[in-house]
Protein backbone atom coordinates (compact mmCIF):
# COMPACT_ATOMS: atom_id res chain seq x y z
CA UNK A 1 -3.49 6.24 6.45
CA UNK A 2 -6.76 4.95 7.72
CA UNK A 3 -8.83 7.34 7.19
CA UNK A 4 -7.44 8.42 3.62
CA UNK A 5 -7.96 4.54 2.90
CA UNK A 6 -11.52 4.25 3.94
CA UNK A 7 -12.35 7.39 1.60
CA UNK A 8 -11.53 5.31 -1.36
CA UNK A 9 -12.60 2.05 -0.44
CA UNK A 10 -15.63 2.41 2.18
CA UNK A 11 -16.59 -0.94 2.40
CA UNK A 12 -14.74 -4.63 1.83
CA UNK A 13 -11.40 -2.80 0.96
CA UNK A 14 -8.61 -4.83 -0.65
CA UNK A 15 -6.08 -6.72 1.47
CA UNK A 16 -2.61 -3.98 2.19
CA UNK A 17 0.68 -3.78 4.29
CA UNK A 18 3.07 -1.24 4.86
CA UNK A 19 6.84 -1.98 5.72
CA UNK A 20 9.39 0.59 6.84
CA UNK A 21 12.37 -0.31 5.17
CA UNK A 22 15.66 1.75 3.70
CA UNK A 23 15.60 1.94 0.04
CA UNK A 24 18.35 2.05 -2.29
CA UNK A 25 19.46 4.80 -4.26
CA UNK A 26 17.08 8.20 -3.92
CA UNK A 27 13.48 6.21 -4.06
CA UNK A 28 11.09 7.60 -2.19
CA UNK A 29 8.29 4.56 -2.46
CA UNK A 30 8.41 0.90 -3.42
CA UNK A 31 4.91 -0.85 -4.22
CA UNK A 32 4.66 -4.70 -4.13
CA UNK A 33 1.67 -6.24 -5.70
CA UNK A 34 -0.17 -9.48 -5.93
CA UNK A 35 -2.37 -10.56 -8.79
CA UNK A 36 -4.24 -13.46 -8.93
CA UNK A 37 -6.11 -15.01 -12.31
């Protein structure tokens, strides 16, 4: 995931997380966001 991140943001990349977690129903991803104005 590392690697594949740095390709598209090489330098001051944007805060992430990533959470294991069972879904509900047949999802296969959930995103969570945060926007700021």
């Amino acid at each position: 995931m590392n690697e594949v991140y740095k390709e598209y943001f090489p330098t001051d990349p944007p805060a992430r997380r990533a959470v294991q977690a069972r879904l509900i129903e047949d999802y296969k991803i959930e995103i969570d966001c945060v926007a700021l104005e």
